[in-house]
N, C-alpha and C. Protein backbone atom coordinates (compact mmCIF):
# COMPACT_ATOMS: atom_id res chain seq x y z
N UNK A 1 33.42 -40.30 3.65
CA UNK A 1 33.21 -38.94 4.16
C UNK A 1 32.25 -38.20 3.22
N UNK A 2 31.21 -37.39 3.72
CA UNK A 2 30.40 -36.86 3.28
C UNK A 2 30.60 -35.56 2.33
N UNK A 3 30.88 -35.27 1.14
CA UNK A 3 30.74 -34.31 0.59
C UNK A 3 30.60 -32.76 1.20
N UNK A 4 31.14 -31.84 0.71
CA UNK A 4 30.29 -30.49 1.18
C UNK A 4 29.28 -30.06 0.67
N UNK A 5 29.10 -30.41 -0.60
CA UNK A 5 27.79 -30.04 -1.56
C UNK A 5 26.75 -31.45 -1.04
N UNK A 6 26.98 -31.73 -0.57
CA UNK A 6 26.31 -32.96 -0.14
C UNK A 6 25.43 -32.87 1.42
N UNK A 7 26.41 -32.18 2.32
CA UNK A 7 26.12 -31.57 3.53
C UNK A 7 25.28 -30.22 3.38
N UNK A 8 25.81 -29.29 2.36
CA UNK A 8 24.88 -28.09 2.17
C UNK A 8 23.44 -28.52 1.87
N UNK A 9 23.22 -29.46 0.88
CA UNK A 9 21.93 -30.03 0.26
C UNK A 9 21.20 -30.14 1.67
N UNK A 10 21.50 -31.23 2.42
CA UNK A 10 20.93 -32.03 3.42
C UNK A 10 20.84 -30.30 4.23
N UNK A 11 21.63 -29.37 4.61
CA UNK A 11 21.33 -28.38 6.13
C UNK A 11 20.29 -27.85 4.45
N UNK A 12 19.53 -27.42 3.50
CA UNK A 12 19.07 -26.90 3.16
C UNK A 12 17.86 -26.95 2.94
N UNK A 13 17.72 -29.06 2.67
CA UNK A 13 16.26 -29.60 3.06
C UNK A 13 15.87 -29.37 4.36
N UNK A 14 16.99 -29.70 5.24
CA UNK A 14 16.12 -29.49 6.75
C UNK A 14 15.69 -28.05 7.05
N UNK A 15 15.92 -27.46 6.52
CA UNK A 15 15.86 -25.87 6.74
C UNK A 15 14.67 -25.13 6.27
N UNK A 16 14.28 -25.27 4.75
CA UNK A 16 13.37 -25.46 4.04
C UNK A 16 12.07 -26.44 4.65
N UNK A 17 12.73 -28.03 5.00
CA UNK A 17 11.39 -28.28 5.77
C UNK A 17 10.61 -27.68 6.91
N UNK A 18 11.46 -26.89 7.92
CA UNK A 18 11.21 -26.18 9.07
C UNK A 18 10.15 -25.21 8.24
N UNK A 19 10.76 -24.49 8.02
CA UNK A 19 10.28 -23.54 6.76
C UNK A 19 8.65 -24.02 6.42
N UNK A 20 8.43 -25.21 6.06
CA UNK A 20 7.38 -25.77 5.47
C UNK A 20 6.16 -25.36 6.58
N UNK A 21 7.04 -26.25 7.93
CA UNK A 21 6.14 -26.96 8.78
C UNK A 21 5.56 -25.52 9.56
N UNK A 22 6.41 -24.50 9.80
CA UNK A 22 5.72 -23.09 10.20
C UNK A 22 5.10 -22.20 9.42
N UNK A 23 5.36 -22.13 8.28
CA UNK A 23 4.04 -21.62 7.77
C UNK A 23 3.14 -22.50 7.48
N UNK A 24 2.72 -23.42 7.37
CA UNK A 24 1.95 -24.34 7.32
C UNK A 24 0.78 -24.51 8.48
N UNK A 25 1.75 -24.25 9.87
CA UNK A 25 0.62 -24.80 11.21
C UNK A 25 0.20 -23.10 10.76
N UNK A 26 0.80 -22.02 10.38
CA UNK A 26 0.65 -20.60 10.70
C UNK A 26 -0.64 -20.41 9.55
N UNK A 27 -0.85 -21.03 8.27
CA UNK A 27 -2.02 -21.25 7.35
C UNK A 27 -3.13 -21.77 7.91
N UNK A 28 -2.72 -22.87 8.92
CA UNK A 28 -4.37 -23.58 9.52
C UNK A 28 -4.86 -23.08 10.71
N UNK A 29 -3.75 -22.68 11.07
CA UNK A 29 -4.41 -21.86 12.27
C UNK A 29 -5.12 -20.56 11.93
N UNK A 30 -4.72 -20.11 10.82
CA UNK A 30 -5.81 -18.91 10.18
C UNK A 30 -6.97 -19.26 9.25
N UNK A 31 -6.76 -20.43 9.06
CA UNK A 31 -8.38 -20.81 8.59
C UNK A 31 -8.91 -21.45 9.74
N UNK A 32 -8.58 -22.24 10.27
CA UNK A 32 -9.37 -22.43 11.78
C UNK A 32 -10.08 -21.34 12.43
N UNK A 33 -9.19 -20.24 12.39
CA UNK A 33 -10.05 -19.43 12.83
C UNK A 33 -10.67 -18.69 12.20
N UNK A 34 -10.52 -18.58 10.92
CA UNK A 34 -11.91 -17.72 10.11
C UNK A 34 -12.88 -19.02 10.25
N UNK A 35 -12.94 -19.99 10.21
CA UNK A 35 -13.56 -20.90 10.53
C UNK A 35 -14.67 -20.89 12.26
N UNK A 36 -14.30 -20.36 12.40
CA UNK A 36 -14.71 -20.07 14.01
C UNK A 36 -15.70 -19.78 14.37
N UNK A 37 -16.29 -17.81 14.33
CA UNK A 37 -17.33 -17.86 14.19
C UNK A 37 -17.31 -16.56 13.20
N UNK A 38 -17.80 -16.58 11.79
CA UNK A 38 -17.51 -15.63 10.73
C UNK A 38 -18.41 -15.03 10.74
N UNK A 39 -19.87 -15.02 11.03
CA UNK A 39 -20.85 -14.01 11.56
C UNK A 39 -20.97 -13.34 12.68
N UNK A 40 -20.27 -13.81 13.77
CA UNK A 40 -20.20 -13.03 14.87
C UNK A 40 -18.91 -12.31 15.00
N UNK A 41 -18.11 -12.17 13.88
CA UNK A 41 -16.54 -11.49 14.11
C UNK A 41 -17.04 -9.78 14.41
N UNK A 42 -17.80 -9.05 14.15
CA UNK A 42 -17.70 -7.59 14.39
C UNK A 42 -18.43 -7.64 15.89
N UNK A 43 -19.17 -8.54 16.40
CA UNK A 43 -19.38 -8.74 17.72
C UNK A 43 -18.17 -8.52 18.90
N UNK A 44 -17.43 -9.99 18.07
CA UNK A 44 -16.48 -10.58 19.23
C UNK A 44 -15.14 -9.43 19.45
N UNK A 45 -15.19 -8.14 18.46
CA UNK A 45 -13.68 -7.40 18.33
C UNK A 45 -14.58 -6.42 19.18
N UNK A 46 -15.55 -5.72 19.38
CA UNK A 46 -16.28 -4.96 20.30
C UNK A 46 -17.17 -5.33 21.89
N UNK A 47 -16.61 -6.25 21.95
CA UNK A 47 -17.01 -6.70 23.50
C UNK A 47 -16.48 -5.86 24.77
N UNK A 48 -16.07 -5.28 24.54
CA UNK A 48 -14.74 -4.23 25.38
C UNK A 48 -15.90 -3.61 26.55
């Protein structure tokens, strides 16, 4: 039988990894898009 300090560890990595994996896609998706088009950004916010 599995420990409780043993079970806390394990729900804390998985938790923490979640953790990882959303700010992570949430980092590349903001350089992707400064990546995009960085000379035409005061263009593309006034197209209206």
């Amino acid at each position: 039988m599995a420990n409780t300090k043993d079970v806390g560890k394990f729900f804390l990595f998985i938790v923490g990894g979640l953790v990882a994996i959303v700010v992570g896609s949430f980092m590349i998706r903001g350089t992707m898009h400064m990546w995009d088009k960085p000379e035409n950004k005061s263009d593309g916010e006034n197209k209206d």
